[in-house]
PDB file of N, CA and C in Angstrom:
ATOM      1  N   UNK A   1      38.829 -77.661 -64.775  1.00  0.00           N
ATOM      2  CA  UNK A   1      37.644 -78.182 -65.441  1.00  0.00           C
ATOM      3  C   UNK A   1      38.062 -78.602 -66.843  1.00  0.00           C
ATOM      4  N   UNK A   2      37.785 -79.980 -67.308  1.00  0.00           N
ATOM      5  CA  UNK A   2      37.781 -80.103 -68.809  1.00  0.00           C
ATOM      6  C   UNK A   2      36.661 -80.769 -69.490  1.00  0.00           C
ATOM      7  N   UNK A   3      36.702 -80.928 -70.491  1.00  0.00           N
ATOM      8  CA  UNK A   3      35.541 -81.448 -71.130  1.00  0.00           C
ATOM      9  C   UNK A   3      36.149 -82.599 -72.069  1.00  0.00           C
ATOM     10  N   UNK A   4      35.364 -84.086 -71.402  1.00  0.00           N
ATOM     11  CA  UNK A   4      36.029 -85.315 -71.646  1.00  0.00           C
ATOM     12  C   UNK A   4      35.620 -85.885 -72.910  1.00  0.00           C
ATOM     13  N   UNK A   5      34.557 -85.231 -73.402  1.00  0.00           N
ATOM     14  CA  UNK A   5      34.249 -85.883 -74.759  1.00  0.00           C
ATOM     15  C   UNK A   5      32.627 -85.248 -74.844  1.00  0.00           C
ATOM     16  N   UNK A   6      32.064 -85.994 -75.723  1.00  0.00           N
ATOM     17  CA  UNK A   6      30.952 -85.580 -76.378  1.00  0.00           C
ATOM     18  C   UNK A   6      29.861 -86.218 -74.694  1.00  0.00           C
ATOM     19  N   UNK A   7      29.101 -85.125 -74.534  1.00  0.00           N
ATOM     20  CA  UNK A   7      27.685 -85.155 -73.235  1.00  0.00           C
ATOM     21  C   UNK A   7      28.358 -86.079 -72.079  1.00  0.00           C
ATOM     22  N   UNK A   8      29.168 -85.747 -72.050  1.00  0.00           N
ATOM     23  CA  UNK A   8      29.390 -86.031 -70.324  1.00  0.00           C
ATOM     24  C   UNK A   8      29.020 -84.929 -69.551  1.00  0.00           C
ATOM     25  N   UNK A   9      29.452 -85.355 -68.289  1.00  0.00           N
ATOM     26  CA  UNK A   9      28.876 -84.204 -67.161  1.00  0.00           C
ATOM     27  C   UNK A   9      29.040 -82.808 -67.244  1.00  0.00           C
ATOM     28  N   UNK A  10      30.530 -82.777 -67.530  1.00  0.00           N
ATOM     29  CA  UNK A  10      31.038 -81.254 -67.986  1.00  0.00           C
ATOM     30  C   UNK A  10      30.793 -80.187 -69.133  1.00  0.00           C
ATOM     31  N   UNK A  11      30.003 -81.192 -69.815  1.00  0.00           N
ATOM     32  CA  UNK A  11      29.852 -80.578 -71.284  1.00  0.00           C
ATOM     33  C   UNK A  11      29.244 -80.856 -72.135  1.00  0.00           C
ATOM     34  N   UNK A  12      28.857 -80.535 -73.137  1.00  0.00           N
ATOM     35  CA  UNK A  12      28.379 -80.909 -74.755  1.00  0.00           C
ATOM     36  C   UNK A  12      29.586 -80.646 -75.886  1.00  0.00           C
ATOM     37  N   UNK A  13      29.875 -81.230 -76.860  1.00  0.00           N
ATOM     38  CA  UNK A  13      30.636 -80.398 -77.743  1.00  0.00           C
ATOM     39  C   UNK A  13      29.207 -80.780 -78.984  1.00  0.00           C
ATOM     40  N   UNK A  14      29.180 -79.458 -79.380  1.00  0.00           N
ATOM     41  CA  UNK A  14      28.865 -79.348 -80.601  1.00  0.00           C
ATOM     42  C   UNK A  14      29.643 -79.165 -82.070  1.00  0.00           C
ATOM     43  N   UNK A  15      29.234 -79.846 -82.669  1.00  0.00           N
ATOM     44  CA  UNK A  15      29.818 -79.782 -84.119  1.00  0.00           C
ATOM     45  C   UNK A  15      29.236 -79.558 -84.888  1.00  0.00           C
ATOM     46  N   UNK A  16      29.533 -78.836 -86.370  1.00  0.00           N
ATOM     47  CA  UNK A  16      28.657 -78.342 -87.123  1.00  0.00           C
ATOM     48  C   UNK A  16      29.119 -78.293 -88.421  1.00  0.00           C
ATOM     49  N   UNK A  17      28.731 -79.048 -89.536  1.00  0.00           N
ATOM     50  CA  UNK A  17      29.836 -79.031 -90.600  1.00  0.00           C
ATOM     51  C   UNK A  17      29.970 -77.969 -90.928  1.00  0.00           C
ATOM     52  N   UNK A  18      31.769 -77.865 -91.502  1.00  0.00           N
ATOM     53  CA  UNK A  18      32.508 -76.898 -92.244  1.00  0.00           C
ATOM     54  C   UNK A  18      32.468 -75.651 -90.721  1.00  0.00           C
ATOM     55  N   UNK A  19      31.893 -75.760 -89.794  1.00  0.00           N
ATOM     56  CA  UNK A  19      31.864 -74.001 -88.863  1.00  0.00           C
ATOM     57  C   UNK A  19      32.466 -74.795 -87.843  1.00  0.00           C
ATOM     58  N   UNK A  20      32.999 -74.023 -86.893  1.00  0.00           N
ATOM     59  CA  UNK A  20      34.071 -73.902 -85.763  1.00  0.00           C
ATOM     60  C   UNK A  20      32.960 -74.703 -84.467  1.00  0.00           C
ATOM     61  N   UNK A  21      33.943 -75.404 -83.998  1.00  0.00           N
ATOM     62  CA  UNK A  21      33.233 -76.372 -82.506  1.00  0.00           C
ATOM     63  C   UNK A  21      33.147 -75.645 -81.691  1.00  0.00           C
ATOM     64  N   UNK A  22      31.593 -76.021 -80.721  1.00  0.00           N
ATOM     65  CA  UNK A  22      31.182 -74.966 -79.943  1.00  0.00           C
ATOM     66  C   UNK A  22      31.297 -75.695 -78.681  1.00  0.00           C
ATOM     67  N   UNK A  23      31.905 -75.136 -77.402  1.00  0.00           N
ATOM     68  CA  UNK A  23      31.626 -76.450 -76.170  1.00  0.00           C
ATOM     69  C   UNK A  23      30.458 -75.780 -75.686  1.00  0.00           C
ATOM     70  N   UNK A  24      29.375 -76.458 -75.040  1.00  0.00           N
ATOM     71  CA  UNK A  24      28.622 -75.735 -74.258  1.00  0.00           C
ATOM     72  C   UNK A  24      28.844 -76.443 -72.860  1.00  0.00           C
ATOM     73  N   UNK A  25      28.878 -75.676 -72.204  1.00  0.00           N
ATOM     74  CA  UNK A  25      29.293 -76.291 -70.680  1.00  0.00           C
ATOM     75  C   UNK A  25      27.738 -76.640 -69.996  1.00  0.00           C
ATOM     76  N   UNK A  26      27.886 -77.941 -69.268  1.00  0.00           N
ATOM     77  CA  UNK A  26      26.904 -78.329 -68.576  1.00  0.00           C
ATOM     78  C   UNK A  26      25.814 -77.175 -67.623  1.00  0.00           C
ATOM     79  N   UNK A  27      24.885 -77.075 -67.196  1.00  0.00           N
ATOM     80  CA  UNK A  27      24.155 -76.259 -66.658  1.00  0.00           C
ATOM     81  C   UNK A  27      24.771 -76.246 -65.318  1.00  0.00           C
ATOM     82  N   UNK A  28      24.402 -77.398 -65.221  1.00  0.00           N
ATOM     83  CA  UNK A  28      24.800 -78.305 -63.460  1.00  0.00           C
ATOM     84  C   UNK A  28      26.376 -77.742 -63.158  1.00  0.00           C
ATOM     85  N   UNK A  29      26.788 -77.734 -64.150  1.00  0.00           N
ATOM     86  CA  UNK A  29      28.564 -77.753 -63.484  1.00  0.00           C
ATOM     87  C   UNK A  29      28.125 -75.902 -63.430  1.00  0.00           C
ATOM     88  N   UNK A  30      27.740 -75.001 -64.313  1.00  0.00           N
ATOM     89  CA  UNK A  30      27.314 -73.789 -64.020  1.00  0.00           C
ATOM     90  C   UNK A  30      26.966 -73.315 -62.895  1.00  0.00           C
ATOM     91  N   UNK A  31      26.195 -73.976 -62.724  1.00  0.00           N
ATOM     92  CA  UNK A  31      25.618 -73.641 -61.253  1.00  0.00           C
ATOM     93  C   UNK A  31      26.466 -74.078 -59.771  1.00  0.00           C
ATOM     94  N   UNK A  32      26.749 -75.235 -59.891  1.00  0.00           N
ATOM     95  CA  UNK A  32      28.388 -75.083 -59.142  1.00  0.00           C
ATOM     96  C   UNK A  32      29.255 -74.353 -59.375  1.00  0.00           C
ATOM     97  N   UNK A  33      29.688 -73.739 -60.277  1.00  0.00           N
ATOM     98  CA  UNK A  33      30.563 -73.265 -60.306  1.00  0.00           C
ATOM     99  C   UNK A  33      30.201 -71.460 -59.439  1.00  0.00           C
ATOM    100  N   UNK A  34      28.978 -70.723 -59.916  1.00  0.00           N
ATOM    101  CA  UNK A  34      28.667 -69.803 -59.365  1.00  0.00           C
ATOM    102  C   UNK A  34      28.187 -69.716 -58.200  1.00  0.00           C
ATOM    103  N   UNK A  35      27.857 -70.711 -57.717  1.00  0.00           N
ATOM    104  CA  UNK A  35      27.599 -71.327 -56.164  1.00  0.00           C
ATOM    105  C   UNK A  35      29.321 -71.004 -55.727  1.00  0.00           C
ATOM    106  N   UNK A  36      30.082 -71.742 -55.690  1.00  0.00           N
ATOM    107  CA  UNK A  36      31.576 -71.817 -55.363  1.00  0.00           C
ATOM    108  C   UNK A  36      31.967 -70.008 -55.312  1.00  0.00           C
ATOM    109  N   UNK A  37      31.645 -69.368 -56.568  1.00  0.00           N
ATOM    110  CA  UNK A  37      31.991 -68.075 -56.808  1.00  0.00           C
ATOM    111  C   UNK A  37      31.353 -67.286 -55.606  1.00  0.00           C
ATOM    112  N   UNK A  38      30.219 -67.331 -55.305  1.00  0.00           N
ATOM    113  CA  UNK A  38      29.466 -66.211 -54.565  1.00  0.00           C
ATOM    114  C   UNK A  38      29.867 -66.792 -52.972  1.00  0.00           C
ATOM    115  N   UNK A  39      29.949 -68.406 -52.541  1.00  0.00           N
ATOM    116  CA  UNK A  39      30.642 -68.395 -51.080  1.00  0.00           C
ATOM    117  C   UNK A  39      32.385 -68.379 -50.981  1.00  0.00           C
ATOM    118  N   UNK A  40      32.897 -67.825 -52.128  1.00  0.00           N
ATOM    119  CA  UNK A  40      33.849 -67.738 -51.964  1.00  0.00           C
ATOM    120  C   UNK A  40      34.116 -65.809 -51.578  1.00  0.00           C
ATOM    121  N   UNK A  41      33.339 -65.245 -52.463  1.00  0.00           N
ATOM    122  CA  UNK A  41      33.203 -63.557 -51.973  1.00  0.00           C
ATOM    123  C   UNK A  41      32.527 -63.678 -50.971  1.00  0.00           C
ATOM    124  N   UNK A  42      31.281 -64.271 -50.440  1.00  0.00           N
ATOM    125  CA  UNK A  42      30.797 -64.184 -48.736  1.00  0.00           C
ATOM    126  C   UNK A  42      32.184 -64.191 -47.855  1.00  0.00           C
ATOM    127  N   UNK A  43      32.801 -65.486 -48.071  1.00  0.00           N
ATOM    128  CA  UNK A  43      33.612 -65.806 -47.301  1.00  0.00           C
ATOM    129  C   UNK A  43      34.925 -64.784 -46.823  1.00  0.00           C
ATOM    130  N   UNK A  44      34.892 -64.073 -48.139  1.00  0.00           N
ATOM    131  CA  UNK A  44      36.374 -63.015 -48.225  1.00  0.00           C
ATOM    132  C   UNK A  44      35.750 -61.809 -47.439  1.00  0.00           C
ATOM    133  N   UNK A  45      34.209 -61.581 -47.629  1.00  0.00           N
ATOM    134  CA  UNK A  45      33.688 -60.121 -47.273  1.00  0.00           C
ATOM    135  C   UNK A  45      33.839 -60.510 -45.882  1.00  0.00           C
ATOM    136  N   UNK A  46      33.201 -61.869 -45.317  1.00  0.00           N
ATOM    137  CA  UNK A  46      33.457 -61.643 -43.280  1.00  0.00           C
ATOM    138  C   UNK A  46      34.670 -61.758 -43.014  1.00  0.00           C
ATOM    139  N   UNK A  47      35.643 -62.364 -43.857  1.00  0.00           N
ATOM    140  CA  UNK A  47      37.227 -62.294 -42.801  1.00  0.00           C
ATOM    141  C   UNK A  47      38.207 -62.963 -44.397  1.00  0.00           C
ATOM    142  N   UNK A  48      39.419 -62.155 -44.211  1.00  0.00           N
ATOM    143  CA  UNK A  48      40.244 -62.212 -45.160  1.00  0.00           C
ATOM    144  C   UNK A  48      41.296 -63.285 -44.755  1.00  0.00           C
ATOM    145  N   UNK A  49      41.117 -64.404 -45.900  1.00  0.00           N
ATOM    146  CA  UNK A  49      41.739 -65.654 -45.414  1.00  0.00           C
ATOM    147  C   UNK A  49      42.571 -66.668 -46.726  1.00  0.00           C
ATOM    148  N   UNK A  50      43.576 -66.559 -46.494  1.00  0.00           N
ATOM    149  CA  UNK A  50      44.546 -66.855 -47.903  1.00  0.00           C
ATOM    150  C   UNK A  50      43.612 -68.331 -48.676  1.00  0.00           C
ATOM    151  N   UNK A  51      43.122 -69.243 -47.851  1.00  0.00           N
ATOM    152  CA  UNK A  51      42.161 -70.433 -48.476  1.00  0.00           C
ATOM    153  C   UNK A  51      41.273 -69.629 -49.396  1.00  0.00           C
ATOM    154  N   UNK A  52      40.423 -68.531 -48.846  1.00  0.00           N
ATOM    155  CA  UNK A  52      39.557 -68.403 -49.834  1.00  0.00           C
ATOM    156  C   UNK A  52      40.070 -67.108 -50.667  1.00  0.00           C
ATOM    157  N   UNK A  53      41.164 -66.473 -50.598  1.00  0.00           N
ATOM    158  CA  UNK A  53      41.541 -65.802 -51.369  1.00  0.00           C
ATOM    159  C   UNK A  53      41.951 -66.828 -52.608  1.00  0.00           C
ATOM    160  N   UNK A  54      42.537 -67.923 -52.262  1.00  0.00           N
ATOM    161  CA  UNK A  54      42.838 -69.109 -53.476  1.00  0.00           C
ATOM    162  C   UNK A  54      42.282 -69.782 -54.266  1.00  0.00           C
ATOM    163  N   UNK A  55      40.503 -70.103 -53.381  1.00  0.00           N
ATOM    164  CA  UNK A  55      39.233 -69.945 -53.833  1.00  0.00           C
ATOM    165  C   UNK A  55      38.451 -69.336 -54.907  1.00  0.00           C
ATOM    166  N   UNK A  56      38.519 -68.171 -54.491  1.00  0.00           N
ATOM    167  CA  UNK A  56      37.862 -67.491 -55.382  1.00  0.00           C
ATOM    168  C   UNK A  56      39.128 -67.006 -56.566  1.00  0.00           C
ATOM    169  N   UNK A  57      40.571 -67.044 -56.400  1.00  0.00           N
ATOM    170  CA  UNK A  57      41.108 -67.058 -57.860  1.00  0.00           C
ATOM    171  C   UNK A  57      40.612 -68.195 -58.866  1.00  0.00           C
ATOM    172  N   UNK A  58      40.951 -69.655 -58.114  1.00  0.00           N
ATOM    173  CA  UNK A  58      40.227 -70.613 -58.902  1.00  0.00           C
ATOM    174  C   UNK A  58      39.467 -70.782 -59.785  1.00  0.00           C
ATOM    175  N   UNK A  59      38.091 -70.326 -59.132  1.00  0.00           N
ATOM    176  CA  UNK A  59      36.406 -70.684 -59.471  1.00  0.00           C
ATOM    177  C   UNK A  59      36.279 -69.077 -60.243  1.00  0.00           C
ATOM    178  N   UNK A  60      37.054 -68.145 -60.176  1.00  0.00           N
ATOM    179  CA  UNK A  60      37.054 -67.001 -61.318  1.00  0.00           C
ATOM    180  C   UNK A  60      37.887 -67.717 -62.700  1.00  0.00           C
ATOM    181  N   UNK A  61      39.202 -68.110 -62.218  1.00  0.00           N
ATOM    182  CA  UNK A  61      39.519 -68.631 -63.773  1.00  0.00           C
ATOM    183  C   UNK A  61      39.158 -69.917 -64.194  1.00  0.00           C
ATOM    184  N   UNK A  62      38.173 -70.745 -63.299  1.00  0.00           N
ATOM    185  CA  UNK A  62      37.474 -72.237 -64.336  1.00  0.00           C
ATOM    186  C   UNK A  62      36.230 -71.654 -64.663  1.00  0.00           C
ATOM    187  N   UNK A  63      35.495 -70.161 -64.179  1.00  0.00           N
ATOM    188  CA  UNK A  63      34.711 -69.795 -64.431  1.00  0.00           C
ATOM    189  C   UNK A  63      34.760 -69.063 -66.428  1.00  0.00           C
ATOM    190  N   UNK A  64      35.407 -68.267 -66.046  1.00  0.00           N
ATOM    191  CA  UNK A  64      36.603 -67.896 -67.346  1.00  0.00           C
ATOM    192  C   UNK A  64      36.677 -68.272 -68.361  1.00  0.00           C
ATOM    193  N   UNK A  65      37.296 -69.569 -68.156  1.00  0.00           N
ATOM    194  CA  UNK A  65      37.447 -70.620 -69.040  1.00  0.00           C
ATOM    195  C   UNK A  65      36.085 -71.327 -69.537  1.00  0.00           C
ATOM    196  N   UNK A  66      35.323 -71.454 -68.838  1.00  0.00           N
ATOM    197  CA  UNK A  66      34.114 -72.761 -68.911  1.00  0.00           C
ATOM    198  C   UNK A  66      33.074 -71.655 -70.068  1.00  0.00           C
ATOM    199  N   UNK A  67      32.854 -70.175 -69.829  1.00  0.00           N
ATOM    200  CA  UNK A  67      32.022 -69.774 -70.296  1.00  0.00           C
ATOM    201  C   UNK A  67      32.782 -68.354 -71.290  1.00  0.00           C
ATOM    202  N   UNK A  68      34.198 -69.356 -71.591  1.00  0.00           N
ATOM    203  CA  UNK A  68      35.329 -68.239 -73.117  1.00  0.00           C
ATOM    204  C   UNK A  68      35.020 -66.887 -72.894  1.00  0.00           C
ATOM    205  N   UNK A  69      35.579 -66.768 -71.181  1.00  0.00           N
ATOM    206  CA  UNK A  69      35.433 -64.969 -71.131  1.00  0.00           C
ATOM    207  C   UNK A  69      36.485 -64.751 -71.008  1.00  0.00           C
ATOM    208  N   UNK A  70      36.982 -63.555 -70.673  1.00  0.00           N
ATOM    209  CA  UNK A  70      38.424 -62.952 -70.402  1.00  0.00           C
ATOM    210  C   UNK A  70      38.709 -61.926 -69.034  1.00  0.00           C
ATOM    211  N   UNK A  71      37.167 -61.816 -68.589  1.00  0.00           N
ATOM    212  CA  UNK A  71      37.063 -60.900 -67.142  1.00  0.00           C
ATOM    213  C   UNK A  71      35.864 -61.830 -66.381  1.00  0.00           C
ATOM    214  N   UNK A  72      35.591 -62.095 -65.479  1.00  0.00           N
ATOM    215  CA  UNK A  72      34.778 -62.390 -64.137  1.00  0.00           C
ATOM    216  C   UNK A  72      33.410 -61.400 -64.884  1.00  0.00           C
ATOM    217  N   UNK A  73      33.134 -60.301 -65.052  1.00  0.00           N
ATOM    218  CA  UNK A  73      31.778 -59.924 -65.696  1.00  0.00           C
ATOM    219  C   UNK A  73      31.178 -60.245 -66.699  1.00  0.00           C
ATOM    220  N   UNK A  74      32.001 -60.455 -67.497  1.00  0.00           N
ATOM    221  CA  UNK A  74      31.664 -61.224 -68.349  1.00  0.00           C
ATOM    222  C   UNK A  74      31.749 -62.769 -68.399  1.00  0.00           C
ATOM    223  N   UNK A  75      32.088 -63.439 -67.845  1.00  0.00           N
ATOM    224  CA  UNK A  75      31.968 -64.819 -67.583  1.00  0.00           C
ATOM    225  C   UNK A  75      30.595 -65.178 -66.360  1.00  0.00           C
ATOM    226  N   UNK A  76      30.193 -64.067 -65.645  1.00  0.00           N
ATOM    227  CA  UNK A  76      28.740 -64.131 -64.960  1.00  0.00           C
ATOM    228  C   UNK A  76      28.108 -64.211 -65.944  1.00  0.00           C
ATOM    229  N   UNK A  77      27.803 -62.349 -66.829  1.00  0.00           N
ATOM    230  CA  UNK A  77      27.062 -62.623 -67.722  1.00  0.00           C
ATOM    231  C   UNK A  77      26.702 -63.758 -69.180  1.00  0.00           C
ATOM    232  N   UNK A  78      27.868 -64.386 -69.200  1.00  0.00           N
ATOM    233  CA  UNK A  78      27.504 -65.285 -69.802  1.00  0.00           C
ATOM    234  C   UNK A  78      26.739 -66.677 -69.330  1.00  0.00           C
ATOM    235  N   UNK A  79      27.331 -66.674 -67.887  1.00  0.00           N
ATOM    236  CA  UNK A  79      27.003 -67.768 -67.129  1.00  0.00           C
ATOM    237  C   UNK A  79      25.094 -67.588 -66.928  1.00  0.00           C
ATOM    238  N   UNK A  80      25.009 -66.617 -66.602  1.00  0.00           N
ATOM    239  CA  UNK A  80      24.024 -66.174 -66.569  1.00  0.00           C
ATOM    240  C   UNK A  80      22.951 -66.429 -67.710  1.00  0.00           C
ATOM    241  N   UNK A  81      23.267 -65.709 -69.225  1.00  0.00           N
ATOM    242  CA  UNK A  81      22.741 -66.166 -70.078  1.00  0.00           C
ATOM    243  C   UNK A  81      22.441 -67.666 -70.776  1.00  0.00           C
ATOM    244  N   UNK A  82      23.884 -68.115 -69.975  1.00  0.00           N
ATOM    245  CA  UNK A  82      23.474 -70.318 -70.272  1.00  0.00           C
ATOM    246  C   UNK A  82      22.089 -70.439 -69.458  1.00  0.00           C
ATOM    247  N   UNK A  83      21.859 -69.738 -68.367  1.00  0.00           N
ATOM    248  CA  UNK A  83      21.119 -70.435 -67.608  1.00  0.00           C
ATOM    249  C   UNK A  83      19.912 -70.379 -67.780  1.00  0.00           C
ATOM    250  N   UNK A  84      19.791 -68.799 -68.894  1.00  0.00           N
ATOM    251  CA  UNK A  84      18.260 -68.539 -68.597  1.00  0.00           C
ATOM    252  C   UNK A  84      18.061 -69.352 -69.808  1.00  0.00           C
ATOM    253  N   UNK A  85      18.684 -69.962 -71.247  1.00  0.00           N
ATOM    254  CA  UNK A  85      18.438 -70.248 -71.974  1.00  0.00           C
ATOM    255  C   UNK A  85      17.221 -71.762 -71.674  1.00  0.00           C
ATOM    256  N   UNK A  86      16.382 -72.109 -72.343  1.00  0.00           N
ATOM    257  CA  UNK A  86      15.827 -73.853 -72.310  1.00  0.00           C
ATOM    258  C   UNK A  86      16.631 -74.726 -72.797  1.00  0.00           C
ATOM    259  N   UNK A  87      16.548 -75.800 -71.997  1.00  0.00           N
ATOM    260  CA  UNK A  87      17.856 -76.693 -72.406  1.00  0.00           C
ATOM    261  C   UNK A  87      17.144 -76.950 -73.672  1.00  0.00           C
ATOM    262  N   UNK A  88      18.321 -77.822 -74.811  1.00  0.00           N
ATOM    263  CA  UNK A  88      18.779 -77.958 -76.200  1.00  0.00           C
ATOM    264  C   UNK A  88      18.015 -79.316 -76.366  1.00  0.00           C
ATOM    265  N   UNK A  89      17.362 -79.075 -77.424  1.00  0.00           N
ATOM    266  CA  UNK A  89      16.570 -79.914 -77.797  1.00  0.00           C
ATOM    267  C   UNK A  89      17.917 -81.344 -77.912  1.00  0.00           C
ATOM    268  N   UNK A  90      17.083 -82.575 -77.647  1.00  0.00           N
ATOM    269  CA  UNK A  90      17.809 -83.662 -78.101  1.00  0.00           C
ATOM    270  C   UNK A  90      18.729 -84.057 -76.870  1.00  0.00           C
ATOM    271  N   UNK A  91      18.903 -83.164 -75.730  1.00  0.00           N
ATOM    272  CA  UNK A  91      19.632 -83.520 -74.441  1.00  0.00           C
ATOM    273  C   UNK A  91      18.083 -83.702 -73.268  1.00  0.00           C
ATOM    274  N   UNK A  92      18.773 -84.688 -72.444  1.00  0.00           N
ATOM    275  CA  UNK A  92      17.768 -84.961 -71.768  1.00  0.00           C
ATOM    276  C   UNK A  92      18.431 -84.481 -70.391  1.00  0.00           C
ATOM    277  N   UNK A  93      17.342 -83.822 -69.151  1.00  0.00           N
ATOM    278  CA  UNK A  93      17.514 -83.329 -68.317  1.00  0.00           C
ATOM    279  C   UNK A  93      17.303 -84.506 -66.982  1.00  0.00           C
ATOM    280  N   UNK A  94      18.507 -85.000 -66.125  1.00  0.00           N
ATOM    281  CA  UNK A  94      18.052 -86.088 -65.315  1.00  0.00           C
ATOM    282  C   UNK A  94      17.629 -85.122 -64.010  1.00  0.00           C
ATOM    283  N   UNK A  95      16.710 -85.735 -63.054  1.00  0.00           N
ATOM    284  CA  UNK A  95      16.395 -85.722 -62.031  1.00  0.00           C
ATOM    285  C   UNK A  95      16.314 -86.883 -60.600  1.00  0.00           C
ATOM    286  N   UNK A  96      16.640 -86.515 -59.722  1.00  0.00           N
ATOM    287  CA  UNK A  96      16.897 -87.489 -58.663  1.00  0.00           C
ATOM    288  C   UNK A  96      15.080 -87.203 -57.790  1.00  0.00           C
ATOM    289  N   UNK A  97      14.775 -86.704 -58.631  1.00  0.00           N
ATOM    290  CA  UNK A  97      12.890 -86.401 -57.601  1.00  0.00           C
ATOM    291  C   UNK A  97      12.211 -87.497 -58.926  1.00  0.00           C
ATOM    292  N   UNK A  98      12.397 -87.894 -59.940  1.00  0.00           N
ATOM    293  CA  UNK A  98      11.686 -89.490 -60.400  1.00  0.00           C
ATOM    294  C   UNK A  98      11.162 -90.042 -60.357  1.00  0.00           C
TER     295      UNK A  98
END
C-alpha cells in the first residue's frame, strides 16, 4: 500500500505548518483492508493453507503500516477508531447509490 499524493484513493496527507505530516489513510481502503484481515483468519481457522497463511501475513503488515502500529491489536484498534470517527470536514464522501 502507498500513498500517491495529496486525496487520492489511498489517502489524505495532511500538513500543518511548522508540525509533523499526518497521512490519514482512506476509510474505503480501511475497510478492505479489515475485510481481507478477518477472511483471511476464517480461512486459516477451517483449514491450514500456505496461500492464506501468506494472506494474512500481508494484510497484517499493510494493515501495520496504513494505521503506524507495530502489533495487529493495535493496528485494529486504530483501524477501528478511523472508522468510528465522521469524515473530515472539506473531503467529500462519493457514492455509487446517486
Amino acid at each position: 500500500m502507498k500513498f500517491m499524493g495529496v486525496g487520492n484513493t489511498y489517502g489524505t496527507l495532511v500538513c500543518r505548518w511548522r508540525a509533523a505530516i499526518v497521512l490519514i489513510p482512506d476509510p474505503r481502503c480501511v475497510r478492505t483492508l479489515l475485510a481481507r484481515y478477518a477472511s483471511a483468519r476464517i480461512a486459516l481457522a477451517e483449514k491450514s493453507e500456505p496461500a492464506w497463511q501468506r494472506e494474512l501475513e500481508d494484510v497484517t503488515y499493510t494493515l501495520c503500516v496504513v494505521t503506524g502500529s507495530r502489533s495487529i491489536a493495535d493496528a485494529l484498534a486504530a483501524a477501528d477508531a478511523l472508522l468510528a470517527k465522521p469524515a473530515a470536514s472539506g473531503t467529500t464522501e462519493t457514492s455509487l447509490a446517486a
